[in-house]
C-alpha atoms as a PDB file:
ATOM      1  CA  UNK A   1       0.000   0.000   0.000  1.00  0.00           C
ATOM      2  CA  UNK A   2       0.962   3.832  -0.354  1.00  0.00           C
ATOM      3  CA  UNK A   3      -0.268   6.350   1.804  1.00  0.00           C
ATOM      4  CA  UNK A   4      -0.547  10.021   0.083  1.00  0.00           C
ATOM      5  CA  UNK A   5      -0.334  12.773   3.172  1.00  0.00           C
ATOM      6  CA  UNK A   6      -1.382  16.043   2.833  1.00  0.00           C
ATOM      7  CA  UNK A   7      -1.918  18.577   5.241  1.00  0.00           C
ATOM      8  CA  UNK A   8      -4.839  21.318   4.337  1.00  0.00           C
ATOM      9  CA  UNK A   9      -4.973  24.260   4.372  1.00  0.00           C
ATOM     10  CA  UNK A  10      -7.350  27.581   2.715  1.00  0.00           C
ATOM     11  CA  UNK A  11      -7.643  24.841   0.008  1.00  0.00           C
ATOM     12  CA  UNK A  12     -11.246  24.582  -0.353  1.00  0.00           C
ATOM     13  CA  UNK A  13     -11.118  25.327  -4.089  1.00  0.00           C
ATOM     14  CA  UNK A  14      -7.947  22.692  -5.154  1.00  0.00           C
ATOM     15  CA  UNK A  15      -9.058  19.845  -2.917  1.00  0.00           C
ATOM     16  CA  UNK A  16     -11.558  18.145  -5.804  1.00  0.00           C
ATOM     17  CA  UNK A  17      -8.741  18.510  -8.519  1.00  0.00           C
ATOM     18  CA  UNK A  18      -6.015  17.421  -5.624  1.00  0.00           C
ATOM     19  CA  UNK A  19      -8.074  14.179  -5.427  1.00  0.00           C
ATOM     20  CA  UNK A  20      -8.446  13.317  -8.446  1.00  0.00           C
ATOM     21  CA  UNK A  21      -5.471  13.716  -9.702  1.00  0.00           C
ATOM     22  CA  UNK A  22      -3.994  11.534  -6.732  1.00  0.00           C
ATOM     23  CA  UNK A  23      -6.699   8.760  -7.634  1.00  0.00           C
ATOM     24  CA  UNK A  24      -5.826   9.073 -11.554  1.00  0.00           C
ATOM     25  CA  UNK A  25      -2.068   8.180 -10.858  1.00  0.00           C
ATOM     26  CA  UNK A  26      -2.609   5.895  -8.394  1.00  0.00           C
ATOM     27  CA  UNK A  27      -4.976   3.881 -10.295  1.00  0.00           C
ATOM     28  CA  UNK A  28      -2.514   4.258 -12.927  1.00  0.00           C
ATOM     29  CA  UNK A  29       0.592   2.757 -10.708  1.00  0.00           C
ATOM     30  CA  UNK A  30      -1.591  -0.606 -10.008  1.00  0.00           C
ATOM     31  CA  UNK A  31      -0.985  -0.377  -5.877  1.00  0.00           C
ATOM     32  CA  UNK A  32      -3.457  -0.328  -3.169  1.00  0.00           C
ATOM     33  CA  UNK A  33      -3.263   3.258  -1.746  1.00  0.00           C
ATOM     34  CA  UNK A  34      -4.912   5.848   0.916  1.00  0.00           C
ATOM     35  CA  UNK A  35      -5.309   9.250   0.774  1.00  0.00           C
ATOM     36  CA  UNK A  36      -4.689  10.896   4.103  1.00  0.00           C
ATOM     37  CA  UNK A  37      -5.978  15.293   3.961  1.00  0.00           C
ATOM     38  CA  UNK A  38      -5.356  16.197   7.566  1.00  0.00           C
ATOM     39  CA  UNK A  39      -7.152  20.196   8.167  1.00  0.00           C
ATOM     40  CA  UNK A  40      -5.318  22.321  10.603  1.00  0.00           C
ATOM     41  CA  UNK A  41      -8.355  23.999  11.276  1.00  0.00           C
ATOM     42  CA  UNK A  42      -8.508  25.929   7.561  1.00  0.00           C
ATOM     43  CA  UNK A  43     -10.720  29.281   8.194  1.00  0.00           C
ATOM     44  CA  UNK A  44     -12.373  28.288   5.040  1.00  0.00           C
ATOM     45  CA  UNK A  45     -15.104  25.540   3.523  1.00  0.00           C
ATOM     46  CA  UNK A  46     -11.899  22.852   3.529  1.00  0.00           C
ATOM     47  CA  UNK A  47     -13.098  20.693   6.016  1.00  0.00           C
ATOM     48  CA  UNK A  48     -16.593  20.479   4.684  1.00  0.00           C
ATOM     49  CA  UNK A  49     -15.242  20.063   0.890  1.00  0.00           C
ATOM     50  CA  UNK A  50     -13.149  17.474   2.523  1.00  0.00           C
ATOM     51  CA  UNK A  51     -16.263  15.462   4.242  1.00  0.00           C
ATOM     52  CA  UNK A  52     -18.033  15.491   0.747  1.00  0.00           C
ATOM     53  CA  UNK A  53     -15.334  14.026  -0.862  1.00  0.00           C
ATOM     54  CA  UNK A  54     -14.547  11.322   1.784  1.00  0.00           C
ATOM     55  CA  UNK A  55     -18.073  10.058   1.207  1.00  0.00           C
ATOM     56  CA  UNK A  56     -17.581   9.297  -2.257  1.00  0.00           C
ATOM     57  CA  UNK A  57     -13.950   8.013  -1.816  1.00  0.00           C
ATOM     58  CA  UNK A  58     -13.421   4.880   0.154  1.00  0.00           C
ATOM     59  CA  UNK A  59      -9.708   6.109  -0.325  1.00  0.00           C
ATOM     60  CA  UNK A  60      -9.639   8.869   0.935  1.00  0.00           C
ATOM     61  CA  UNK A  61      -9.432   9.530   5.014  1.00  0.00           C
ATOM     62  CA  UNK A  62      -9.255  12.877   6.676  1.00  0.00           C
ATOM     63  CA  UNK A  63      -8.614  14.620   9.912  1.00  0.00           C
ATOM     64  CA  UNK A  64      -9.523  17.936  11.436  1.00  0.00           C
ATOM     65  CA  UNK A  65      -6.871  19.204  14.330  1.00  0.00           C
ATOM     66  CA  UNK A  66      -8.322  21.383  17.259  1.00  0.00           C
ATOM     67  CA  UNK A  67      -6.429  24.393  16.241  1.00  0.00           C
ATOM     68  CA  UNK A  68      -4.384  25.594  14.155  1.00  0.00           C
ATOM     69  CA  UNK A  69      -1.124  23.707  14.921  1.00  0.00           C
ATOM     70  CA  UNK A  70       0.830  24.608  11.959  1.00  0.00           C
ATOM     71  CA  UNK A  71       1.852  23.039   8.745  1.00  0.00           C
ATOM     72  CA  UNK A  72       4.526  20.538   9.986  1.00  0.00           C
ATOM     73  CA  UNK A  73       2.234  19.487  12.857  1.00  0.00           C
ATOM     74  CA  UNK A  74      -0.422  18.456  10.675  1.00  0.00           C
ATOM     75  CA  UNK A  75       2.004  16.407   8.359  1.00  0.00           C
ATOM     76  CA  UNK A  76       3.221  14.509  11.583  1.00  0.00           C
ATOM     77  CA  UNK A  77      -0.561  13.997  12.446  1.00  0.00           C
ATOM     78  CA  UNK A  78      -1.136  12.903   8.640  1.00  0.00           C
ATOM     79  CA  UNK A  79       2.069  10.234   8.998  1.00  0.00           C
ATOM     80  CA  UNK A  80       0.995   8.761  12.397  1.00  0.00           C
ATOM     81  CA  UNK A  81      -2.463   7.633  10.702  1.00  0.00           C
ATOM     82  CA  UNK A  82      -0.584   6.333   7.833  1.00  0.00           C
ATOM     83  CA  UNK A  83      -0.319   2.568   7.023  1.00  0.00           C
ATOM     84  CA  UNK A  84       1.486   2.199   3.369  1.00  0.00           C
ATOM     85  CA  UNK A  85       4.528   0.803   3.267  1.00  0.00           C
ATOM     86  CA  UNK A  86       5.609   3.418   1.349  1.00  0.00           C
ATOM     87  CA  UNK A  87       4.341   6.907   2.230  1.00  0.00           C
ATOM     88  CA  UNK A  88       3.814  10.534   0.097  1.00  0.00           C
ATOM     89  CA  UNK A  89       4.294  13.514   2.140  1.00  0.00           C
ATOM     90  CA  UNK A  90       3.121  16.075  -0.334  1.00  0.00           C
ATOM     91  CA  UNK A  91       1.316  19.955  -0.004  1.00  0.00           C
ATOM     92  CA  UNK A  92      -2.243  20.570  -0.991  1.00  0.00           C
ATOM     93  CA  UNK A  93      -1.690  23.416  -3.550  1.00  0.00           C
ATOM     94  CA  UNK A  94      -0.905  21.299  -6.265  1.00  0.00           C
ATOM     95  CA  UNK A  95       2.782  23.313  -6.997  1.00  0.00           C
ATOM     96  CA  UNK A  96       3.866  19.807  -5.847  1.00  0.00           C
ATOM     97  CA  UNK A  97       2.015  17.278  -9.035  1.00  0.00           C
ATOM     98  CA  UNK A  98       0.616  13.741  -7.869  1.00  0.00           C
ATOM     99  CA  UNK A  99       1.622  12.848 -11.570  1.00  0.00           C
ATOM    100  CA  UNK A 100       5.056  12.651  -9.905  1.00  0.00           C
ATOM    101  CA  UNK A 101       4.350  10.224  -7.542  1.00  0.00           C
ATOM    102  CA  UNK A 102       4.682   7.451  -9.773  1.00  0.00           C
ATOM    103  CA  UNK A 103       8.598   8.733 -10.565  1.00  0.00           C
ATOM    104  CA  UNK A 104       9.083   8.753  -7.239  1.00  0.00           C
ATOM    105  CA  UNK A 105       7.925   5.549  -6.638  1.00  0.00           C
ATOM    106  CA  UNK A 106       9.704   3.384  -9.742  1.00  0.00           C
ATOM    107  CA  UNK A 107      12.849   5.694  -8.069  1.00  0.00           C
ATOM    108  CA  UNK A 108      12.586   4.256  -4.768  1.00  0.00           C
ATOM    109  CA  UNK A 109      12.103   0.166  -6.217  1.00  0.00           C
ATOM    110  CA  UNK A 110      15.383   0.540  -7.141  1.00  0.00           C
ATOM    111  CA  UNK A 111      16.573   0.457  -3.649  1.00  0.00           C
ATOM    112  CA  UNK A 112      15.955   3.678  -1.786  1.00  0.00           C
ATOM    113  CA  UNK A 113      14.427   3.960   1.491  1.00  0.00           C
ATOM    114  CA  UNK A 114      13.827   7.684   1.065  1.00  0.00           C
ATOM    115  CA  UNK A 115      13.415   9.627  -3.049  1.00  0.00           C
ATOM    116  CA  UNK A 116      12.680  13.393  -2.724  1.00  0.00           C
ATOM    117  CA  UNK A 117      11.354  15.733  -5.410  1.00  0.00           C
ATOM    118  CA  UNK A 118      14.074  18.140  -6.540  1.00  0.00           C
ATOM    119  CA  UNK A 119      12.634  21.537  -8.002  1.00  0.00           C
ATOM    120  CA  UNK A 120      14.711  22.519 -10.375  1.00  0.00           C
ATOM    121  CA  UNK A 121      12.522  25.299 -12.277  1.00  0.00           C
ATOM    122  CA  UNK A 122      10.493  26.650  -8.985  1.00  0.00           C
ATOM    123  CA  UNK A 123       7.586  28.303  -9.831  1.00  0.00           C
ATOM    124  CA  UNK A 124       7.801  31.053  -7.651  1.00  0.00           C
ATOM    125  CA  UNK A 125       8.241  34.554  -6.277  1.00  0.00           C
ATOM    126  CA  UNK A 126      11.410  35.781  -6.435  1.00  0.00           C
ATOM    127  CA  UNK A 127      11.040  36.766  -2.804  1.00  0.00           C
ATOM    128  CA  UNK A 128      10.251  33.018  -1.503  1.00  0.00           C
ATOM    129  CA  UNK A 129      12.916  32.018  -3.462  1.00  0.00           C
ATOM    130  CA  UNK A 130      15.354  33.609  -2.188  1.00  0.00           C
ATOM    131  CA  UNK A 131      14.132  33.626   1.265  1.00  0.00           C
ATOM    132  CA  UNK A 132      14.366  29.900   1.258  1.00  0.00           C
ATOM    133  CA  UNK A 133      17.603  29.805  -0.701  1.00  0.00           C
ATOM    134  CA  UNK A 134      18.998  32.370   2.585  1.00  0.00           C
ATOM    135  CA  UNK A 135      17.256  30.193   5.403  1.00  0.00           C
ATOM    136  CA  UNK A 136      18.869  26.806   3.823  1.00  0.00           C
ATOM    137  CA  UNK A 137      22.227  28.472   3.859  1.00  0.00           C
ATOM    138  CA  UNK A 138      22.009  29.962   7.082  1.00  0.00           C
ATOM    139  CA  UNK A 139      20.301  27.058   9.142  1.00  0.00           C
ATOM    140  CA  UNK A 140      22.951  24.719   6.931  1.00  0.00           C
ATOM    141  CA  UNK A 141      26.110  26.739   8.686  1.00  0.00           C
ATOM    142  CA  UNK A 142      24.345  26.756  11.958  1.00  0.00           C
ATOM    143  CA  UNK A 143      23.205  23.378  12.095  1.00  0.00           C
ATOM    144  CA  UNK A 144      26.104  21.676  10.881  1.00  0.00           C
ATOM    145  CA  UNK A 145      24.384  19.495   7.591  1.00  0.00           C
ATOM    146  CA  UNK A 146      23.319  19.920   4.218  1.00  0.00           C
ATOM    147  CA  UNK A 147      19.602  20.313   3.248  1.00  0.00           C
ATOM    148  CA  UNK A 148      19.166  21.267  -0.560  1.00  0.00           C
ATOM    149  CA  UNK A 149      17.056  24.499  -0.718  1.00  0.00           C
ATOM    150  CA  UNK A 150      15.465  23.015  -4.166  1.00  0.00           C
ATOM    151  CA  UNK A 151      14.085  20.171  -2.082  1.00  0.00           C
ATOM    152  CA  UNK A 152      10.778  20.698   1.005  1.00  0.00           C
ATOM    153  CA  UNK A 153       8.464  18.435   2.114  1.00  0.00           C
ATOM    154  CA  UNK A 154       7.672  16.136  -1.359  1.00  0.00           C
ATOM    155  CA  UNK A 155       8.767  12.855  -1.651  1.00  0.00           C
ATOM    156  CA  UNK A 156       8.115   9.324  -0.641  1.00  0.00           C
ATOM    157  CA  UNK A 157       9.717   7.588   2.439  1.00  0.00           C
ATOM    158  CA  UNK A 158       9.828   3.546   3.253  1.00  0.00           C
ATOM    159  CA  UNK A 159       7.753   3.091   6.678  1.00  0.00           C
ATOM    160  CA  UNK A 160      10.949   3.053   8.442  1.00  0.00           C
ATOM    161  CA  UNK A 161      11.610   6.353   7.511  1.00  0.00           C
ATOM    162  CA  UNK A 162       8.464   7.890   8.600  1.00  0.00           C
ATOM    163  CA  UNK A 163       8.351   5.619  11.791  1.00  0.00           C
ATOM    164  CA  UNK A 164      12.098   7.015  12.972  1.00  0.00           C
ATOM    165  CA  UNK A 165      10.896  10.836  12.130  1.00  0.00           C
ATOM    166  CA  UNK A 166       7.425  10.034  14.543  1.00  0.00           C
ATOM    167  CA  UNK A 167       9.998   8.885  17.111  1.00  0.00           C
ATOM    168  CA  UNK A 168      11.598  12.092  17.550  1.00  0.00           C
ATOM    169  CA  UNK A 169      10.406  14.314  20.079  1.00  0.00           C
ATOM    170  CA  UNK A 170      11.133  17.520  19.190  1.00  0.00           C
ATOM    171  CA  UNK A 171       8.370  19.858  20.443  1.00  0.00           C
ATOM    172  CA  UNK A 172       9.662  22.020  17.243  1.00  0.00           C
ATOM    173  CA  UNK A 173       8.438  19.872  14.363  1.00  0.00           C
ATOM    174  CA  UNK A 174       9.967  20.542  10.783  1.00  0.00           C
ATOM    175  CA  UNK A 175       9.802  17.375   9.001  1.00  0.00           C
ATOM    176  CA  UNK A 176      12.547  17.980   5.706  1.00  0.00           C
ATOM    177  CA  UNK A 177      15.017  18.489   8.947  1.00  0.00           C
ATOM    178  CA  UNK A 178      13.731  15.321  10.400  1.00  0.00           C
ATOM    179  CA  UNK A 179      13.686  13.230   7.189  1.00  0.00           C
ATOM    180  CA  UNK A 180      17.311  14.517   6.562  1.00  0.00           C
ATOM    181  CA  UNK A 181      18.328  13.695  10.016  1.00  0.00           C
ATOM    182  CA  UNK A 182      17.501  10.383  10.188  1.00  0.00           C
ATOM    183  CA  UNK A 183      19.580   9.116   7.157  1.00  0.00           C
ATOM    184  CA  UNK A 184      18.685   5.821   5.675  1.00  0.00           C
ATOM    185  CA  UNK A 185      19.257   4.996   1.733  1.00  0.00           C
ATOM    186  CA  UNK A 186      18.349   8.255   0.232  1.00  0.00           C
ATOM    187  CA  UNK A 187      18.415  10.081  -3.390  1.00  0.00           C
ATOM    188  CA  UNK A 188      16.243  12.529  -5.344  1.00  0.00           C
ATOM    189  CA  UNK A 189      14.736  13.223  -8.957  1.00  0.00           C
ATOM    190  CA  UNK A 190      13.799  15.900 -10.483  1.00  0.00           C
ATOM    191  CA  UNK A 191      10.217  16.890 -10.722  1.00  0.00           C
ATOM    192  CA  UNK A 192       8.130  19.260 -12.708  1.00  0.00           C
ATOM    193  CA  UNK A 193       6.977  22.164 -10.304  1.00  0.00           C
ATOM    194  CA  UNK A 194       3.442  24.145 -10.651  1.00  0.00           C
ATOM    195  CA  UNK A 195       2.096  27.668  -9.980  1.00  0.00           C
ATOM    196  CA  UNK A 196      -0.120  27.286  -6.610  1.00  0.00           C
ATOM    197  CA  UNK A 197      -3.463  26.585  -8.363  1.00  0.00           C
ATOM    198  CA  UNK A 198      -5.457  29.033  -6.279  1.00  0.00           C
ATOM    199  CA  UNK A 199      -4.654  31.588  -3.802  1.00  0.00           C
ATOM    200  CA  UNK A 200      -1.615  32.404  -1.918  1.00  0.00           C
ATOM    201  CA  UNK A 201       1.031  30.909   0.625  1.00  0.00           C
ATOM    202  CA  UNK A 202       0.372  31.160   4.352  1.00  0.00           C
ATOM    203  CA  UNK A 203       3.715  32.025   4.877  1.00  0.00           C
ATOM    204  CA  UNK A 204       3.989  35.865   5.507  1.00  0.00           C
ATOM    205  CA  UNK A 205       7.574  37.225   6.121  1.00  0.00           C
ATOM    206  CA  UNK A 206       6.989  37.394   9.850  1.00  0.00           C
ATOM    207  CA  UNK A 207       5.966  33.214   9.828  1.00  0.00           C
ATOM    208  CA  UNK A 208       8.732  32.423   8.021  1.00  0.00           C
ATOM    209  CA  UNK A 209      11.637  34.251   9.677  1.00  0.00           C
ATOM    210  CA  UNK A 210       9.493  32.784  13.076  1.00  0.00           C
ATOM    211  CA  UNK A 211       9.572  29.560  11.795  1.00  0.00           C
ATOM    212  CA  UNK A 212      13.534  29.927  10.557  1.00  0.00           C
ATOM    213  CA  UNK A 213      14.706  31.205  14.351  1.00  0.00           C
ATOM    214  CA  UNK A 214      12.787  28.516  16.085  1.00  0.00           C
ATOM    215  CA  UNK A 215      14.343  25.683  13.797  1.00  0.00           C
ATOM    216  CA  UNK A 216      17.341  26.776  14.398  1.00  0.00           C
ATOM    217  CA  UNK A 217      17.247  27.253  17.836  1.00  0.00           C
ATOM    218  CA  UNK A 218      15.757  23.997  18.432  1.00  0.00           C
ATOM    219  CA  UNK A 219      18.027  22.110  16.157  1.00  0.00           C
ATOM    220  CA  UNK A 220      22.004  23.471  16.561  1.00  0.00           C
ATOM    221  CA  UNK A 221      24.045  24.853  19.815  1.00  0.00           C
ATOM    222  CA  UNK A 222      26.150  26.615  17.277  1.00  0.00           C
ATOM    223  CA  UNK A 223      24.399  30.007  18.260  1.00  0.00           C
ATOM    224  CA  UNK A 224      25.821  29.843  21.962  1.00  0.00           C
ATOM    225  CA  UNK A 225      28.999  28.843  20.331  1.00  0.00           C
ATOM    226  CA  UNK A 226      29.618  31.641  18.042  1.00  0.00           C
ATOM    227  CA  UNK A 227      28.805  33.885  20.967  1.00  0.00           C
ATOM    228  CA  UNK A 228      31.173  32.569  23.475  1.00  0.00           C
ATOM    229  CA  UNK A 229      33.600  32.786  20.579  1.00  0.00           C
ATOM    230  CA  UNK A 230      32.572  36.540  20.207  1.00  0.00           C
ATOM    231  CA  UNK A 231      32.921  37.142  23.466  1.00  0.00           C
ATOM    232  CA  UNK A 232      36.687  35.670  23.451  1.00  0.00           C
ATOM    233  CA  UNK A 233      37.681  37.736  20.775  1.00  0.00           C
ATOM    234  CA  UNK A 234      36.260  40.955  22.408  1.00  0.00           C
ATOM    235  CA  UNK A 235      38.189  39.735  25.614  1.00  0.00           C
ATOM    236  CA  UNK A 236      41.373  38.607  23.421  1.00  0.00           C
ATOM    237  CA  UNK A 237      41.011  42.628  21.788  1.00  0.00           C
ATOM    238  CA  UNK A 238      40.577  44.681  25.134  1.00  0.00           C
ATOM    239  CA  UNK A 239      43.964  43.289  25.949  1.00  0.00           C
ATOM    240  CA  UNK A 240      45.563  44.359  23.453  1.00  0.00           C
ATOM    241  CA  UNK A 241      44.007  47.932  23.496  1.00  0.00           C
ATOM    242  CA  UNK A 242      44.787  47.851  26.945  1.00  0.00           C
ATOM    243  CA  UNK A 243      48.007  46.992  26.446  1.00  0.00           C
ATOM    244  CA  UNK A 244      48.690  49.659  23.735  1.00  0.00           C
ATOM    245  CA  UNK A 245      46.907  52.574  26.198  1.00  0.00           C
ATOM    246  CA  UNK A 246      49.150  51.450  28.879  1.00  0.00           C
ATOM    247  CA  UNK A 247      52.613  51.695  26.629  1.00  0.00           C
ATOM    248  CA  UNK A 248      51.147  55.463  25.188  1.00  0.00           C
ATOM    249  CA  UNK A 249      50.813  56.366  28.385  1.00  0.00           C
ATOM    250  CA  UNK A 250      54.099  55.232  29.723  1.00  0.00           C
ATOM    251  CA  UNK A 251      55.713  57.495  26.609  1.00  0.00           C
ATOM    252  CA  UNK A 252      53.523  60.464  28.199  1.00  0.00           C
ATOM    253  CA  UNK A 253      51.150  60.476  25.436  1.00  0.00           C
ATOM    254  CA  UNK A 254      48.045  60.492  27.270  1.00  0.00           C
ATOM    255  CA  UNK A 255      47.519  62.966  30.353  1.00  0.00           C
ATOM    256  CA  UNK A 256      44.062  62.473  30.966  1.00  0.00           C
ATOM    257  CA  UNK A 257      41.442  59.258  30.670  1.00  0.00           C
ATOM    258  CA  UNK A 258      39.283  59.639  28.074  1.00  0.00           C
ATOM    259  CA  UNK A 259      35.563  59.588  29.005  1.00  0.00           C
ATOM    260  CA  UNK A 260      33.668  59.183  25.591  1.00  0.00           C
ATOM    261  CA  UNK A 261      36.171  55.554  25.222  1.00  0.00           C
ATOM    262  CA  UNK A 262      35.051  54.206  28.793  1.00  0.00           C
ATOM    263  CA  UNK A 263      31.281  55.413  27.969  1.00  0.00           C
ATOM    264  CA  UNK A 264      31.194  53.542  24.652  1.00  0.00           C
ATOM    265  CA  UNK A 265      33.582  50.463  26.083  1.00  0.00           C
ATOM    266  CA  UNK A 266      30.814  50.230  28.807  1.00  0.00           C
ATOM    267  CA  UNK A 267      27.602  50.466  26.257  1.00  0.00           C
ATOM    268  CA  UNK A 268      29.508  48.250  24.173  1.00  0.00           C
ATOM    269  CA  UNK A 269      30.419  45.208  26.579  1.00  0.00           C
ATOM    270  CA  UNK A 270      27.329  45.519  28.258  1.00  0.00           C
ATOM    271  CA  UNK A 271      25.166  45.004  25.105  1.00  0.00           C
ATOM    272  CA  UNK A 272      27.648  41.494  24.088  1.00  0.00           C
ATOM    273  CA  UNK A 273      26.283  40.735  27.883  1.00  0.00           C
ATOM    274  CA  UNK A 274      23.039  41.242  27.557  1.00  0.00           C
ATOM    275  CA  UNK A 275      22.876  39.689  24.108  1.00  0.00           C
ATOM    276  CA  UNK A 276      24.966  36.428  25.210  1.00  0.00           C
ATOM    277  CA  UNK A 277      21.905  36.414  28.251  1.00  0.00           C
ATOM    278  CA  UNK A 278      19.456  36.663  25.710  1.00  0.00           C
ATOM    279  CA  UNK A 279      20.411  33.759  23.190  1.00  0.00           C
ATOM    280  CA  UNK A 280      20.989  31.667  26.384  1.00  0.00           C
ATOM    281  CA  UNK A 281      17.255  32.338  27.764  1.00  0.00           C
ATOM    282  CA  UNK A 282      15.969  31.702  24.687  1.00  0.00           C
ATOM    283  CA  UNK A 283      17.518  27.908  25.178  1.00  0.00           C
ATOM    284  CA  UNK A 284      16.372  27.493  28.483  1.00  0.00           C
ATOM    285  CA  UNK A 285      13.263  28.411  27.626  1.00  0.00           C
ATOM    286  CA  UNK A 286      12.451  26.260  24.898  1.00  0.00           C
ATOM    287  CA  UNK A 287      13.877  23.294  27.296  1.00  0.00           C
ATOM    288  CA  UNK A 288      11.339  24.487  29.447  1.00  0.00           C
ATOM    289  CA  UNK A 289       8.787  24.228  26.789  1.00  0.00           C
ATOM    290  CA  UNK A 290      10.472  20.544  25.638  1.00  0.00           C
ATOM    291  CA  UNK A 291       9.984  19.402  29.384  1.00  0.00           C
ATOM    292  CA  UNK A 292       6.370  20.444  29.470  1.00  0.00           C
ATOM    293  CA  UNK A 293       5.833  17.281  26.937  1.00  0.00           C
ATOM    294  CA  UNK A 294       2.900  18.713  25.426  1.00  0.00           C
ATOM    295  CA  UNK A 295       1.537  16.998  22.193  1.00  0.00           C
ATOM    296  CA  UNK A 296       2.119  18.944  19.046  1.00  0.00           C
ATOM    297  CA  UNK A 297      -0.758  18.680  17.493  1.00  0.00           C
ATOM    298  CA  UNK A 298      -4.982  17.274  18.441  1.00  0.00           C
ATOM    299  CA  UNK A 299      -7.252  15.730  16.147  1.00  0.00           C
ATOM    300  CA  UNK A 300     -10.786  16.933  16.825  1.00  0.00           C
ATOM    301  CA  UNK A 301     -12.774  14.939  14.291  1.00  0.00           C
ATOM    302  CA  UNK A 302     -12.034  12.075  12.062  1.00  0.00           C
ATOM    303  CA  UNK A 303     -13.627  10.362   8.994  1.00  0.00           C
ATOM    304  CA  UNK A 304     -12.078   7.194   7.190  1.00  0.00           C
ATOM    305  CA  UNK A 305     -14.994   5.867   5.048  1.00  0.00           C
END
């Protein structure tokens, strides 16, 4: 069996074509399947368009969280209902085609545990793509791997795959980080990439850059290690100043201490302080949050025909 998971969201208008195009290639490939749509609470008709076209679709089951848990969330509460032995993790807009799935699939017979879609040609604003190109280069310095910016969430991943990503707890869920992270036989192919079919991304500037810090911070130390190494240097460079100040004024070329340098050393120093504080609070807190062992995302309502 394959499971196709797809987490919902404002999609009321592309979930009948996202459907049908999933059953077309599946019926196509010849394999038992499911289709898994899980809602994170759209503020739109999705979850009703979704019940209508569960009740024709003995396929098709879908899931409605609480509340709005966020995008990687709902793929995590997509996966854990998910019984294929191979498993689609795909988006709902349709800029990811289910007429790739089979490619993926044939890919992954060959031996592969885990095939992901590479976007060559993206099909989108310049803005998200370089945002995305700048968050994979930053969070790939930080975090001490490499995670291909033309890749996200597409692909198809044996059940171990999926089972060793559910078995991470992480209260910060991104699941191309997890999928990376837990290795296995992996390789990609390149896919044809779409214009979203209707509307717009969710993703606003703030969300993203959100969603960028709190990866990072949940993911790689490096932060608190570029910071005491910051703070070395500064310490490493007041010697030296101190050391030149202290010959100058030995050659009596300095009668009077300068306030304006000991106001600015101060302001200076002071803000490395605070900021070296800051970056470690930020860890402690989301350790705090980690310890609290909340689940990451609630289903409220459920229909598998």
């Amino acid at each position: 069996m394959i499971s196709i998971v797809s987490p919902v969201y404002r999609a009321e208008k592309i979930l009948p074509i996202l459907v049908s195009e999933i059953n077309k290639v599946s019926e196509k490939m010849g394999v038992d399947y499911e289709i898994i749509l899980v809602d994170d609470r759209s503020p739109d008709n999705s979850w009703e368009v979704m019940k209508s076209l569960a009740e024709k679709n003995k396929h098709l089951k879908i899931y409605r969280l609480s509340r709005n848990f966020g995008q990687h969330p709902a793929i995590m509460a997509g996966l854990s209902k998910a019984k294929g032995e191979w498993i689609v993790v795909m988006d709902c807009d349709l800029q990811d085609q289910p007429k790739e799935i089979e490619k993926l699939y044939h890919k992954a017979l060959e031996g592969y545990d885990t095939v992901l879609a590479r976007r060559e040609i993206r099909i989108d604003s310049f803005f998200k793509r370089w945002s995305s190109k700048m968050f994979y280069k930053v969070f790939n310095y930080l975090a001490g791997i490499e995670i291909n910016n033309e890749v996200a969430n597409f692909g198809i991943y044996h059940r171990k795959v999926i089972q060793s990503v559910l078995n991470i707890n992480d209260n910060i869920k991104f699941f191309p980080l997890f999928a990376n992270w837990v290795g296995f036989n992996s390789t990609n192919v390149s896919v044809e990439h779409s214009s979203r079919e209707d509307g717009k991304s969710s993703y606003s500037l703030s969300r993203l850059i959100s969603l960028a810090f709190n990866v990072i911070i949940s993911f790689s130390d490096k932060p608190l290690k570029i910071f005491v190494g910051f703070g070395a240097a500064i310490s490493f460079l007041s010697v030296l100043v101190a050391a030149f100040f202290v010959i100058r004024y030995f050659e009596g070329k300095i009668t009077e201490p300068g306030f304006s340098s000991l106001i600015l050393s101060i302001w200076f120093l002071s803000g490395v302080v605070i900021s070296c504080i800051g970056i470690v609070g930020i860890y402690l807190g989301k350790t705090f949050n980690q310890t609290k062992n909340r689940p990451v995302f609630i289903i409220d309502e459920a229909y598998e025909n």
